[in-house]
N, C-alpha and C. Protein backbone atom coordinates (compact mmCIF):
# COMPACT_ATOMS: atom_id res chain seq x y z
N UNK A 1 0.82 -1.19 0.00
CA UNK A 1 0.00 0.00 0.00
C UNK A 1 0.86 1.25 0.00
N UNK A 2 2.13 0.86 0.43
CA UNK A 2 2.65 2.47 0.83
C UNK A 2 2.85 2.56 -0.72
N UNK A 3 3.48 1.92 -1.74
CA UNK A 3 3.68 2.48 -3.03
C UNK A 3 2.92 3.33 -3.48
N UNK A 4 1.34 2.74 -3.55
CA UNK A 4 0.39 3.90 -3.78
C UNK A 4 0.21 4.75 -3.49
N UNK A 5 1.08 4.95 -2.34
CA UNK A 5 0.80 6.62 -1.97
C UNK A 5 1.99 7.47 -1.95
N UNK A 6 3.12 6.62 -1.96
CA UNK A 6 4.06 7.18 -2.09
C UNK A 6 5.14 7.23 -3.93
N UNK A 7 4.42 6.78 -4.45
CA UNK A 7 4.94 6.88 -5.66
C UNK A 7 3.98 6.96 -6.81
N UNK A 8 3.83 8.12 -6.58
CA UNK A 8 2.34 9.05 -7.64
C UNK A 8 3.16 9.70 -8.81
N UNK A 9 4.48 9.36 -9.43
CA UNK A 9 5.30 9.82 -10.54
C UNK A 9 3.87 9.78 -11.55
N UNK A 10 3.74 8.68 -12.12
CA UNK A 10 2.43 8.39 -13.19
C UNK A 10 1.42 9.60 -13.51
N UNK A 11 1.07 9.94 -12.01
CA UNK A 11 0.00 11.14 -12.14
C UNK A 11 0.55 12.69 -12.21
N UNK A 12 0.26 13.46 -13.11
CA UNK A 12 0.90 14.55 -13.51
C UNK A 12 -0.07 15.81 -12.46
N UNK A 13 0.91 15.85 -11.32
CA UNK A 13 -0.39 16.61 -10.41
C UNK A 13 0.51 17.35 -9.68
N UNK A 14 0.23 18.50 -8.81
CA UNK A 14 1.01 19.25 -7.72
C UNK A 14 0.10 18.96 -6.58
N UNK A 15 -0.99 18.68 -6.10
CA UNK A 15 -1.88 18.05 -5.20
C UNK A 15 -2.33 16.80 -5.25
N UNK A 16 -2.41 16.20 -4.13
CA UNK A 16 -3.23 14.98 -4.06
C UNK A 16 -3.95 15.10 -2.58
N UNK A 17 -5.10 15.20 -2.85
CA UNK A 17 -6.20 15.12 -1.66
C UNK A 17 -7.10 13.40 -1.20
N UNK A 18 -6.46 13.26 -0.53
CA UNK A 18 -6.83 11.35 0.04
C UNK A 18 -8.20 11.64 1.25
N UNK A 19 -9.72 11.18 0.57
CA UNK A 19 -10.55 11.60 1.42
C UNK A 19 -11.38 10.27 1.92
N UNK A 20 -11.43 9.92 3.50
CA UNK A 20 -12.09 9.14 3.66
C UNK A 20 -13.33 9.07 4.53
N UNK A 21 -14.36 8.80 4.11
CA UNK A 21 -15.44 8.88 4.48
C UNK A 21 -15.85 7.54 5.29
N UNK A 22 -16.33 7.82 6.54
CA UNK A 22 -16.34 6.90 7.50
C UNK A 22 -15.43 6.31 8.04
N UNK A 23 -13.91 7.00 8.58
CA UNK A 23 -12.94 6.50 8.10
C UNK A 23 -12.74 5.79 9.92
N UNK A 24 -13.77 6.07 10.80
CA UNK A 24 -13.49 5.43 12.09
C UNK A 24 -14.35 4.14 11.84
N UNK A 25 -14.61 3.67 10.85
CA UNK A 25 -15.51 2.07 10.53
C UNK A 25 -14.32 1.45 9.77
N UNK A 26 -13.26 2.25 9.29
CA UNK A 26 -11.97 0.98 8.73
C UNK A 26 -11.44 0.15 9.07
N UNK A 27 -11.52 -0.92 8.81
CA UNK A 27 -10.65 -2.13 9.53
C UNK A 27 -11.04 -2.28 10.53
N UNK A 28 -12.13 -2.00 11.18
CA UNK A 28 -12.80 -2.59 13.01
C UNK A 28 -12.48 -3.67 13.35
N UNK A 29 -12.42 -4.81 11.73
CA UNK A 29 -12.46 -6.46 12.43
C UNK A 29 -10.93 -6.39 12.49
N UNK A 30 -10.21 -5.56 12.05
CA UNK A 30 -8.42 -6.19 11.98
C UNK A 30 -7.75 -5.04 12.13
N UNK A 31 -8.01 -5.04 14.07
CA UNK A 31 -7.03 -4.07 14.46
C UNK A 31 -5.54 -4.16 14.31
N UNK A 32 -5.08 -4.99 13.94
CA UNK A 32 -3.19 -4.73 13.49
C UNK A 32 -3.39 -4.14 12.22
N UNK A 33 -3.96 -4.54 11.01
CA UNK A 33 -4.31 -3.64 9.61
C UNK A 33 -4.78 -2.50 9.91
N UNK A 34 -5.73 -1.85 10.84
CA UNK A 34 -6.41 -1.19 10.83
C UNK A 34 -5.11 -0.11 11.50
N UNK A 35 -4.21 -0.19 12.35
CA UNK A 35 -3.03 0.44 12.56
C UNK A 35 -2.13 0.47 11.83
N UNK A 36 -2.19 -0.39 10.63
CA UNK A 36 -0.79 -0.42 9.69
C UNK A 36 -1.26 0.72 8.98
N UNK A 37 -3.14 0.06 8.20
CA UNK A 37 -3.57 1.37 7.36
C UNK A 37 -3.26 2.87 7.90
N UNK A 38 -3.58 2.69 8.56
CA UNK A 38 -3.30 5.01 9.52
C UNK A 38 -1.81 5.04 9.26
N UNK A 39 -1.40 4.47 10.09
CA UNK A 39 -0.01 4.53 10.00
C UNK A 39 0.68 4.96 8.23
N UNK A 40 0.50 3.82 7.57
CA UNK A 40 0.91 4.15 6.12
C UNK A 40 0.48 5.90 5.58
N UNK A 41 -0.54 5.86 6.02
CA UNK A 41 -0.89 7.01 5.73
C UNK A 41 -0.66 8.57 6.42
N UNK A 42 -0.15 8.11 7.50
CA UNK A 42 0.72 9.30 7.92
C UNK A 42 1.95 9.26 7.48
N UNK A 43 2.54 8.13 6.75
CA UNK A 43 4.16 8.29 6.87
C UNK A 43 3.81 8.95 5.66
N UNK A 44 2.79 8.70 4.70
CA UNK A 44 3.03 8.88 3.17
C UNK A 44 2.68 10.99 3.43
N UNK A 45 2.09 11.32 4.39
CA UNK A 45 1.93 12.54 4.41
C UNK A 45 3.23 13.29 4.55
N UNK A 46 4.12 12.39 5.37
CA UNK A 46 4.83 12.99 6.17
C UNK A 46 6.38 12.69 5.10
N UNK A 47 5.94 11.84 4.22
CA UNK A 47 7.05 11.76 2.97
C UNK A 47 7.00 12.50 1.95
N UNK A 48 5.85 13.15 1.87
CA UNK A 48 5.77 14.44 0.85
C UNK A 48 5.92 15.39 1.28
N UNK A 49 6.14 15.65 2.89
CA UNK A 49 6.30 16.98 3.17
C UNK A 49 7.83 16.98 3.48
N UNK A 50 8.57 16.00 3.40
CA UNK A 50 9.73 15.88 3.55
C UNK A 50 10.45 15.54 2.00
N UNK A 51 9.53 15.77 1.03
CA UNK A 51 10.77 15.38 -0.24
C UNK A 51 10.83 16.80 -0.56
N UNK A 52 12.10 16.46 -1.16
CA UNK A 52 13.02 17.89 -1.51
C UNK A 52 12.62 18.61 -2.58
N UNK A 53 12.19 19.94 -2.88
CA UNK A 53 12.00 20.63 -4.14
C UNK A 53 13.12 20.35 -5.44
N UNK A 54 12.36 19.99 -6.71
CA UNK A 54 13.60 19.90 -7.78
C UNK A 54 12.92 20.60 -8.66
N UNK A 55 14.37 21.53 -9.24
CA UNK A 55 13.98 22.53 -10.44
C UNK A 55 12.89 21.90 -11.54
N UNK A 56 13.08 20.80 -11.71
CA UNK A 56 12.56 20.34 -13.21
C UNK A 56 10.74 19.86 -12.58
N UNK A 57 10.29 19.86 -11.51
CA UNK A 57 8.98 19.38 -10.79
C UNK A 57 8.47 20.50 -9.68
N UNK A 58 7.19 20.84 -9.56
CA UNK A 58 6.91 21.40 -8.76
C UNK A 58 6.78 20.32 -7.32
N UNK A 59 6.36 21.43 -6.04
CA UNK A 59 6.51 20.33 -5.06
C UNK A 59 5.32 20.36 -4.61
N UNK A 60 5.07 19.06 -4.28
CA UNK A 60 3.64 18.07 -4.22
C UNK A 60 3.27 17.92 -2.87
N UNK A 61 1.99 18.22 -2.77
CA UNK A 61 1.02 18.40 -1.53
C UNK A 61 0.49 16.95 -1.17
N UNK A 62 0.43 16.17 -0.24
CA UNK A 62 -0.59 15.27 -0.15
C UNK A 62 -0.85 15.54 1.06
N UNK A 63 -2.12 15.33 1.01
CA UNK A 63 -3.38 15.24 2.18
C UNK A 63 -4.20 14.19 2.45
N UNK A 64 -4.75 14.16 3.64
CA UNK A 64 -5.59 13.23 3.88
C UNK A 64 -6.11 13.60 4.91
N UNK A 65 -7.69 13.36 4.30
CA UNK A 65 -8.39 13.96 5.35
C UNK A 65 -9.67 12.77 5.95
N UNK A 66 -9.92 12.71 7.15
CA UNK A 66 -10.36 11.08 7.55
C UNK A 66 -11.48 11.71 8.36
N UNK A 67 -13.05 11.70 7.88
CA UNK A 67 -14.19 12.14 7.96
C UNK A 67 -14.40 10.74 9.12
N UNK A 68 -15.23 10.84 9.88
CA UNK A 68 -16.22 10.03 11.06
C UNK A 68 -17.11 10.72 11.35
N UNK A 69 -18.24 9.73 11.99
CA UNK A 69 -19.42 10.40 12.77
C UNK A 69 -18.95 11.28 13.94
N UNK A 70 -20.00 11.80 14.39
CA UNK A 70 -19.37 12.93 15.40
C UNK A 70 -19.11 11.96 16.38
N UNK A 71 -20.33 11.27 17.00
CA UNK A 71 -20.10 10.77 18.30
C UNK A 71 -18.85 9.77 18.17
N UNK A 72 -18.40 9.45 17.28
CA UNK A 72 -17.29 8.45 17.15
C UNK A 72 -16.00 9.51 17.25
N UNK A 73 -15.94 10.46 16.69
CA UNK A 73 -14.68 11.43 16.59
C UNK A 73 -13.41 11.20 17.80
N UNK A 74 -14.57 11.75 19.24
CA UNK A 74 -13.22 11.69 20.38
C UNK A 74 -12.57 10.46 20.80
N UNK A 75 -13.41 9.27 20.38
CA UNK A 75 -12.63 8.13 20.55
C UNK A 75 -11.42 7.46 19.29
N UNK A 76 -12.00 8.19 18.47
CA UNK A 76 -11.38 8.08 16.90
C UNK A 76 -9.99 8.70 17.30
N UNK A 77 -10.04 9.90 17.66
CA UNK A 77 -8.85 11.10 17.83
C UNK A 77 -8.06 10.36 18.51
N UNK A 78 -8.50 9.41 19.84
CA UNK A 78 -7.56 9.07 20.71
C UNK A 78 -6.38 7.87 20.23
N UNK A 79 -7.65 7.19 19.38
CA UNK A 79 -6.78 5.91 18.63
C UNK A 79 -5.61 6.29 17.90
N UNK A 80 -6.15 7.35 16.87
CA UNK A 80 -4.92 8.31 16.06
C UNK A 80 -3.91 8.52 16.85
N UNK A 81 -3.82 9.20 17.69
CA UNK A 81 -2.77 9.98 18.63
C UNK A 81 -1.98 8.52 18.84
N UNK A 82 -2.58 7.44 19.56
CA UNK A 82 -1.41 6.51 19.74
C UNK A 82 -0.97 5.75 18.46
N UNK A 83 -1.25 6.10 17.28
CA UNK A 83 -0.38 5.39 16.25
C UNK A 83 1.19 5.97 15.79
């Protein structure tokens, strides 16, 4: 999975916006996946904000933004924080 997010050469873009809807219902039955998934997805944020500007490419945004129900949110937040 991390390839996919971390090697977007193919797509000719200066943004990539990663949006997930319901995203505290992912993986419920397979909490070790369900920590790998977040996880991957912070490193891949945190690998675009760390690659280096090159003259010949502009430099590339990725985001991700992870929608839940409300009442699920503060327990959602807490899970996040310990990944």
């Amino acid at each position: 999975m991390r390839d996919c997010v971390e090697d977007l050469s193919w797509i000719s873009a200066t943004r990539y916006h990663l949006i997930i809807d319901d995203a505290d219902s992912v993986l419920t039955g397979s909490p070790g996946e369900r920590g790998s998934f977040f996880r991957i997805l912070s490193g891949a944020a945190e690998y675009w904000e760390r690659k280096p500007d090159f003259p010949e490419k502009a430099k590339v945004t990725f985001c991700v933004l992870l929608l839940c129900r409300p009442e699920a949110c503060a327990e959602f937040r807490k899970e996040l924080a310990g990944i």
